[in-house]
Protein backbone atom coordinates (compact mmCIF):
# COMPACT_ATOMS: atom_id res chain seq x y z
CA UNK A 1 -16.56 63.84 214.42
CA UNK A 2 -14.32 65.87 212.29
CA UNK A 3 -13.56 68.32 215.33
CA UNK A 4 -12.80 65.16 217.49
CA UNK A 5 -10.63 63.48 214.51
CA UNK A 6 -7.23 66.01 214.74
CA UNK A 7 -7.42 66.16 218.22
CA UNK A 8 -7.22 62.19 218.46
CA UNK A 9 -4.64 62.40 215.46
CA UNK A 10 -2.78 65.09 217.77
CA UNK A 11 -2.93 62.39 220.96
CA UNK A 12 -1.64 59.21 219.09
CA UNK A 13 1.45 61.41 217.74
CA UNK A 14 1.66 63.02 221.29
CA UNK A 15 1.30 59.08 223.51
CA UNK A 16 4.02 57.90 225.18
CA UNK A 17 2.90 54.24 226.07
CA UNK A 18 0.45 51.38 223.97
CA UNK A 19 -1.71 52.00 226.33
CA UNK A 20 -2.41 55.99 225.76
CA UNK A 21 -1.57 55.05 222.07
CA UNK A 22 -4.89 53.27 222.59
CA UNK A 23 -6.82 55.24 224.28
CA UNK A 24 -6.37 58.00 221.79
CA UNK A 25 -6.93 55.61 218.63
CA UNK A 26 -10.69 54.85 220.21
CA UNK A 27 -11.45 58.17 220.04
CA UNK A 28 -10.25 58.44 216.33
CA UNK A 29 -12.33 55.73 215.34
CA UNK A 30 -15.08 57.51 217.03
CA UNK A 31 -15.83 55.97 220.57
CA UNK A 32 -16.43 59.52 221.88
CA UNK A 33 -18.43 60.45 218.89
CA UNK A 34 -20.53 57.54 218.74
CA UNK A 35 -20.96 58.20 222.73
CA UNK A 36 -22.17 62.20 222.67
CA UNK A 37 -24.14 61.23 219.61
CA UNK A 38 -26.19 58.90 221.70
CA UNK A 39 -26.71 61.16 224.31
CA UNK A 40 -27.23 63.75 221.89
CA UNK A 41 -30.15 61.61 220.37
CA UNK A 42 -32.19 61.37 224.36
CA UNK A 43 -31.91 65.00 224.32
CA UNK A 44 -33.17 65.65 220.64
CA UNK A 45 -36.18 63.22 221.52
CA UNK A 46 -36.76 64.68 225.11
CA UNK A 47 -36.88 68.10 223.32
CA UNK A 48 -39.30 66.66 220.27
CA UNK A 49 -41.28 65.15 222.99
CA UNK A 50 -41.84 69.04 224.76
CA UNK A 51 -42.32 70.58 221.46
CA UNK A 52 -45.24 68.36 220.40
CA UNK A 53 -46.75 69.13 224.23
CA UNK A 54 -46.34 72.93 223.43
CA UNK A 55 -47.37 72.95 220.20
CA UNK A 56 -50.63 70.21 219.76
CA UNK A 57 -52.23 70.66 223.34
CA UNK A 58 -54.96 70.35 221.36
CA UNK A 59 -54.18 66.28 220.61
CA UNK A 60 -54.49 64.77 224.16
CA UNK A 61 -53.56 61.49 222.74
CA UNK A 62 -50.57 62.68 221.34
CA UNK A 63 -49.24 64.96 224.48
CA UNK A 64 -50.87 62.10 227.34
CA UNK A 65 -47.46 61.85 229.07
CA UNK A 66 -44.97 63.36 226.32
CA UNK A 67 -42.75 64.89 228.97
CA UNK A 68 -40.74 62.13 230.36
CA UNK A 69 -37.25 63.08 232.91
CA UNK A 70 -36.31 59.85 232.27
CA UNK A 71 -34.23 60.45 229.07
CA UNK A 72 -32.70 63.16 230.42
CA UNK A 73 -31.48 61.76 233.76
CA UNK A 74 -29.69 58.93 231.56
CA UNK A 75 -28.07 61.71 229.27
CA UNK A 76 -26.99 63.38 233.08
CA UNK A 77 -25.64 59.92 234.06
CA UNK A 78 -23.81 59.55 231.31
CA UNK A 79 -22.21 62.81 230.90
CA UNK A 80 -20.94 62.81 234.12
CA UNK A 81 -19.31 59.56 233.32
CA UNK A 82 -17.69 61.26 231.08
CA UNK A 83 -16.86 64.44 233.03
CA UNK A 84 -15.34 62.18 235.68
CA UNK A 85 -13.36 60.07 232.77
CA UNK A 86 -11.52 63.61 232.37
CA UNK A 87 -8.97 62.86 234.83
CA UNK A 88 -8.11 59.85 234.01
CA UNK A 89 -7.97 60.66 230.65
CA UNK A 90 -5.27 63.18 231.20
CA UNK A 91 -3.45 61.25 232.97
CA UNK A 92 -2.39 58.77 229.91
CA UNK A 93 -1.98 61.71 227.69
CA UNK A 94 0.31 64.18 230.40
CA UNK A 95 1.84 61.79 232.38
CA UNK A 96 3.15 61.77 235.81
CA UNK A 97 6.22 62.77 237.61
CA UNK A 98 7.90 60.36 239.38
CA UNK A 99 11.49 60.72 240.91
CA UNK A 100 14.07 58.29 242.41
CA UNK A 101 15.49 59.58 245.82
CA UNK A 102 17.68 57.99 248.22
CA UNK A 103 21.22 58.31 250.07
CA UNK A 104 24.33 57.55 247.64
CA UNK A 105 24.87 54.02 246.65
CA UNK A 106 21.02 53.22 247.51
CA UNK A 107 20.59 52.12 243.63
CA UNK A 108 18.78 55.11 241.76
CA UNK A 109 20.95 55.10 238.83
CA UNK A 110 20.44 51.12 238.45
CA UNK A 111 17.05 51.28 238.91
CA UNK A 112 17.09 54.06 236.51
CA UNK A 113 19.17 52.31 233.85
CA UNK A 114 16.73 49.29 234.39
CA UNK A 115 13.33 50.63 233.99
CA UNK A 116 14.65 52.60 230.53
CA UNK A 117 16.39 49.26 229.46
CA UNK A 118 19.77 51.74 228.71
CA UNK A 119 22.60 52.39 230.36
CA UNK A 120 21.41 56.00 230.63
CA UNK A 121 22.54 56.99 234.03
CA UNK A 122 26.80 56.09 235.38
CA UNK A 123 26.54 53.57 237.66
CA UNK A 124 29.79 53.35 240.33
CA UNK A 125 30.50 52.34 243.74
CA UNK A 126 31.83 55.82 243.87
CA UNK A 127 29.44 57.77 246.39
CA UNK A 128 28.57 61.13 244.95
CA UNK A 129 28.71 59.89 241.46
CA UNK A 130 25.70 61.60 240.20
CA UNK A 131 25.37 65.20 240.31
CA UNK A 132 22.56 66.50 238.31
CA UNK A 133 19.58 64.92 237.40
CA UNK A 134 18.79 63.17 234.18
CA UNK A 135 15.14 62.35 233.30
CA UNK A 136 13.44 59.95 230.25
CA UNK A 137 9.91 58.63 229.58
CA UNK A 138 9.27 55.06 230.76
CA UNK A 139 5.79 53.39 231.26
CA UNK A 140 4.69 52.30 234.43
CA UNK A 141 1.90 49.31 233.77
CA UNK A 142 0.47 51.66 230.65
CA UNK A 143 0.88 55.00 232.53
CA UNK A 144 3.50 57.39 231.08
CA UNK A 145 6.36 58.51 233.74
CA UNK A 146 8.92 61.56 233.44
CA UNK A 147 11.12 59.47 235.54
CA UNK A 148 13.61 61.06 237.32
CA UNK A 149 17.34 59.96 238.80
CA UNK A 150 18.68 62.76 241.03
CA UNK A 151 21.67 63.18 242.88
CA UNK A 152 21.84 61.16 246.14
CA UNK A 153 20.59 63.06 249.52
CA UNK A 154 23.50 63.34 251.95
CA UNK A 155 25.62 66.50 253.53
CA UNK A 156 28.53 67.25 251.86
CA UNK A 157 31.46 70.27 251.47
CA UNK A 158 31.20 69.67 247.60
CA UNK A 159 29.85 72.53 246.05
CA UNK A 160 28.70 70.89 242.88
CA UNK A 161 27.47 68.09 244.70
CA UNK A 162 25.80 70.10 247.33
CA UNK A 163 23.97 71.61 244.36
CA UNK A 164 22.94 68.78 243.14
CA UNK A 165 21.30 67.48 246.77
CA UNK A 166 19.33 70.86 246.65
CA UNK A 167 17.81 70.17 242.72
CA UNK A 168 16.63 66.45 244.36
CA UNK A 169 14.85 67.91 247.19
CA UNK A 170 13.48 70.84 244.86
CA UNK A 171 12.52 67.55 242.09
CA UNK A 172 11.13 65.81 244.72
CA UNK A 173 8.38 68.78 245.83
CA UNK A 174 6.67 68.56 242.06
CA UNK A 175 6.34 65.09 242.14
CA UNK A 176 3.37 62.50 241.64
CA UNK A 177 5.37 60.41 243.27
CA UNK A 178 8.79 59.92 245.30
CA UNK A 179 10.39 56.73 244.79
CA UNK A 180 12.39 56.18 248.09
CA UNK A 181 15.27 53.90 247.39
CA UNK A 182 16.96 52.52 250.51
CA UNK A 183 19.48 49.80 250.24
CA UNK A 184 18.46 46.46 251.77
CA UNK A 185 21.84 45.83 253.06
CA UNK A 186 22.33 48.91 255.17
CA UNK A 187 19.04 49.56 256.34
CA UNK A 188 16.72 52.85 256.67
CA UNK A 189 18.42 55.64 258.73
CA UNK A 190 17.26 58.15 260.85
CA UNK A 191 18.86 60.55 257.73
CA UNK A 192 15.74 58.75 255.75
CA UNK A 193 13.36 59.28 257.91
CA UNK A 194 14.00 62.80 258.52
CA UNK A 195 13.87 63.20 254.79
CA UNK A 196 10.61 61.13 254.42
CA UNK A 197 8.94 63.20 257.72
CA UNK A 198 9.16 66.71 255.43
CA UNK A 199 7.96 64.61 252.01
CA UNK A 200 5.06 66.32 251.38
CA UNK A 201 4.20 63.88 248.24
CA UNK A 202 2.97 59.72 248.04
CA UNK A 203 6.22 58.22 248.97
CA UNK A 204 6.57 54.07 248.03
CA UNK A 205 9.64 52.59 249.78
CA UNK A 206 11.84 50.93 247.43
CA UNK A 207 14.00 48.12 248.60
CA UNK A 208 16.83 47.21 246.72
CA UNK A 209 19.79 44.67 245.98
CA UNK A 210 16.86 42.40 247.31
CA UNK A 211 18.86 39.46 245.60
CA UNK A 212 21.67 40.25 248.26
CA UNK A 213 21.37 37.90 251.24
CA UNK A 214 21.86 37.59 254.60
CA UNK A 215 21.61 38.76 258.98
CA UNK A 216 21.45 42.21 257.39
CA UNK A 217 19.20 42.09 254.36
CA UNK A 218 15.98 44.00 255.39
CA UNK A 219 13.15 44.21 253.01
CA UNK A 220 10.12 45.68 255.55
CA UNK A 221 9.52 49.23 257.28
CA UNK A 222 8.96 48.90 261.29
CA UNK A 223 5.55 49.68 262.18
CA UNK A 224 7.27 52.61 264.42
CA UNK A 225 9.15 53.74 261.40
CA UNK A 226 6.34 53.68 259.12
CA UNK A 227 4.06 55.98 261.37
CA UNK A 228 6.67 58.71 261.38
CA UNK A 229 6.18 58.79 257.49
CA UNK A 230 2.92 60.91 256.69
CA UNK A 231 2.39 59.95 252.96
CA UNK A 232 4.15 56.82 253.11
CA UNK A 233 1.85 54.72 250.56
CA UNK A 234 3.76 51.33 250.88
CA UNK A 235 7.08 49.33 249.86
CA UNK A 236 8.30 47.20 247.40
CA UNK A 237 11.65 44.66 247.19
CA UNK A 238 13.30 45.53 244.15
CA UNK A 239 16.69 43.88 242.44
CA UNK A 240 17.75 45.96 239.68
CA UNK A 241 20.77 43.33 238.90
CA UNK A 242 18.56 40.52 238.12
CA UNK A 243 15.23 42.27 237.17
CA UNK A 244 13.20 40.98 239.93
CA UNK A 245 10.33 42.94 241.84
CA UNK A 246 8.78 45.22 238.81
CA UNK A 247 5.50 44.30 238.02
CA UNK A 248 5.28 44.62 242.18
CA UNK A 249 6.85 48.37 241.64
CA UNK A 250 4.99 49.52 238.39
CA UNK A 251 1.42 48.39 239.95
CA UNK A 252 2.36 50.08 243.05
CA UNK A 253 2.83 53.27 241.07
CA UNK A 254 0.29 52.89 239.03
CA UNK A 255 -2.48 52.39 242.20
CA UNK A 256 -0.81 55.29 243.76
CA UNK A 257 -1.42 57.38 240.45
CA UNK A 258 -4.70 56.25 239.79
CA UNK A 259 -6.37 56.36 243.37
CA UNK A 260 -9.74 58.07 243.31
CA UNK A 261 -9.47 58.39 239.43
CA UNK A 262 -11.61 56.44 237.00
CA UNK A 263 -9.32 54.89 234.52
CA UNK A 264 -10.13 51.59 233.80
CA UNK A 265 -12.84 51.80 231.57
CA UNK A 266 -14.52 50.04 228.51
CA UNK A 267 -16.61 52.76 227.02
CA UNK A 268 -15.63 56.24 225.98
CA UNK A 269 -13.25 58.80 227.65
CA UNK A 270 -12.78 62.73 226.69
CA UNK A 271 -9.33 63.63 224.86
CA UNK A 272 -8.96 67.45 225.39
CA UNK A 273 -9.64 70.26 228.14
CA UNK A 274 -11.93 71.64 225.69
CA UNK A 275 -13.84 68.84 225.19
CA UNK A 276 -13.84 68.29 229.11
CA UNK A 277 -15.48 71.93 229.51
CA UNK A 278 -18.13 71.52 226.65
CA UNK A 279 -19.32 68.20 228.56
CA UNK A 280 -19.29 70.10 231.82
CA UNK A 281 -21.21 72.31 230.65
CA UNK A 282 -24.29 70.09 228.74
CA UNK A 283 -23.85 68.45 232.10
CA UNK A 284 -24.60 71.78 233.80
CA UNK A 285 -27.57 72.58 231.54
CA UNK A 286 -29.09 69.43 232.21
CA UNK A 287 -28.88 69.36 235.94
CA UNK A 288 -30.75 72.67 235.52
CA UNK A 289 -33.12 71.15 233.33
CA UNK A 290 -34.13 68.47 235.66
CA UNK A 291 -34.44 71.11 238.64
CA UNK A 292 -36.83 73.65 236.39
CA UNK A 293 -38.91 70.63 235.57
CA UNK A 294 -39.07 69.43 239.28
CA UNK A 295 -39.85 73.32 240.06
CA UNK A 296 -42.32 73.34 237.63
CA UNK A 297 -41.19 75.93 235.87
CA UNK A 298 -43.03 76.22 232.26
CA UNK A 299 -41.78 74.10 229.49
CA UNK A 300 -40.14 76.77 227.61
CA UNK A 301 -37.80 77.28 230.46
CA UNK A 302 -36.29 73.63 230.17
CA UNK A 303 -36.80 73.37 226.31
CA UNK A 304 -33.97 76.38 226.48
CA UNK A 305 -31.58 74.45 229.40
CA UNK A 306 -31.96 71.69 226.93
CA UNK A 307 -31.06 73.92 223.28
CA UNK A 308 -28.00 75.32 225.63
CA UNK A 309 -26.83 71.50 226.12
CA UNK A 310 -27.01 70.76 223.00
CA UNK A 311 -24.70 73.52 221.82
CA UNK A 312 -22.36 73.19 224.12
CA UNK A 313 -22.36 69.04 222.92
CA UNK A 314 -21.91 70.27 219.28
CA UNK A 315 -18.61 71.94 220.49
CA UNK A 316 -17.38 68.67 220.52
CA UNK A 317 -19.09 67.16 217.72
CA UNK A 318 -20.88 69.40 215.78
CA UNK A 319 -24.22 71.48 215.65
CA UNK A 320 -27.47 69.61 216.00
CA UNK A 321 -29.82 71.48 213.85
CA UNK A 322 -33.90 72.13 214.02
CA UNK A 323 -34.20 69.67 211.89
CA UNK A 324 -32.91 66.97 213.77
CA UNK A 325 -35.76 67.85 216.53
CA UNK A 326 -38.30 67.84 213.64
CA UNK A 327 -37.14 64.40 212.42
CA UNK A 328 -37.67 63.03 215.98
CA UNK A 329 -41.00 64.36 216.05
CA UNK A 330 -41.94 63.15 213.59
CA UNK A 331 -40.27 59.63 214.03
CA UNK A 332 -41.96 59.57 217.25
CA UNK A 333 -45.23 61.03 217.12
CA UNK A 334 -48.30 61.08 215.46
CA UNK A 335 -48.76 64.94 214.56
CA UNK A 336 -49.40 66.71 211.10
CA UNK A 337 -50.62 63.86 209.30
């Protein structure tokens, strides 16, 4: 626990949301400790359970089934919950990339200004306003966002400006996710599209000025449209004016971010890339266990696959010694009394 302690110290310091705050305070108070420990404690027993078979063959009474797989395909199960809880893990502590894109005047630098609850970005009627990018930290239902408002995508003889279109398209290649802003009023253009065929990245359609009303207020992508788009991932009505539309946008994001990945979770998650190897590798050891056992190779073979786990489990949370074995055996068995 005290190698897990300053790494959790490290994450709290490090979070950018409650939610990663939280995460990384679990493991302080020893949620992953208290986890490995457990699965620490099947292997110990597993192991006492092979040493009394090699050791009293003598006592039938005391070796009549001693080597059970059933410990150790719960410790498997479990650290490959935890192997898996890697990603997810990582992804509250590093955060995603997520960048506004869209033609001038589609709302980025609202939408920008809104989310951060600052007037961060200049907002003006005055296409071409923004000509660099500026980028902040925001929190997208828990998740952590580098957030991103780039210069709007259109052709023009402005050097500067020109410049600035080429940084959005470069932003826009690194992302987690592109946030397509089109303005409800005006419609998507074939200029959009075109843009949104090349996006190699999860695109979700923003709509915006949704509060605006009227023949031309459009707040859905034709089916035709839609097919041209490769990674379009869906679309969301947004008004950045009166705040509407996003809890809709941040659990978009958030599903988009998390898809495949096991994040919601009540029981313990890893907090480092070390960590994440040293489980890997028990993991490893164990799988080899089980197939030496179902092999029938002799005991001494998966006594060692299950010493090796072990170590690599104390990487995270400390050696387990002989005498830990010992204690189980004789907790658990009747020998050498």
């Amino acid at each position: 626990m005290k190698i897990i302690m300053p790494e959790a110290v490290k994450e709290i310091i490090d979070s950018h949301t409650d939610a990663s705050r939280g995460r990384a305070t679990g493991r302080l108070a020893g949620s992953l400790y208290e986890e490995i420990d457990s699965i620490k404690k099947l292997i110990v027993d597993t192991l006492a359970a092979i040493e009394v078979e090699i050791e009293y063959p003598e006592d039938e009474e005391t070796i009549a089934d001693a080597f059970d797989s059933s410990d150790i395909k719960a410790a498997r199960d479990r650290l490959s919950e935890l192997v898996d809880s890697w990603k997810g893990e990582k992804l509250y502590q590093d955060g995603a990339r997520v960048v506004l894109c869209g033609r001038t005047n589609a709302g980025k630098s609202s939408l920008f200004n809104a989310i951060l609850k600052e007037e961060r970005a200049i907002v003006s009627d005055i296409e071409g306003t923004t000509r660099d990018f500026l980028e902040s930290w925001a929190s997208f239902d828990g998740i952590p966002v580098r957030l991103f408002d780039t210069a709007g995508l259109r052709e023009t003889e402005d050097v500067i400006e020109a410049q600035g279109v080429e940084i959005t398209k470069n932003l826009s290649t690194d992302a987690d996710v592109v946030l397509y802003l089109v303005d409800s009023n005006t419609g998507i253009s074939e200029e959009d599209v075109m843009f949104l065929e090349k996006c190699q990245e999860p695109v979700l359609l923003v709509w915006t000025k949704s509060d605006v009303t009227g023949e031309k207020a459009e707040h859905k992508l034709d089916e035709s449209v839609e097919k041209r788009i490769p990674n379009f991932r869906g679309q969301v009505s947004i008004s950045s004016k009166k705040g509407s539309g996003f809890d809709a946008l941040y659990k978009a994001v958030k599903s988009i971010l998390t898809s495949g990945l096991s994040t919601e979770r009540t029981q313990a998650g890893l907090g480092s890339e070390r960590q994440k190897e040293a489980v890997a590798e028990a993991l490893e050891c164990v799988e080899h266990a089980l197939l030496s056992a179902a092999d029938n190779y002799t005991l001494d073979a998966v006594v060692q696959d299950l010493e090796d786990c072990l170590d690599a489990l104390g990487v995270v949370t400390g050696d387990v010694t002989p005498d830990d074995v010992l204690g189980s055996i004789f907790a658990n068995f009747c020998v050498g009394k």
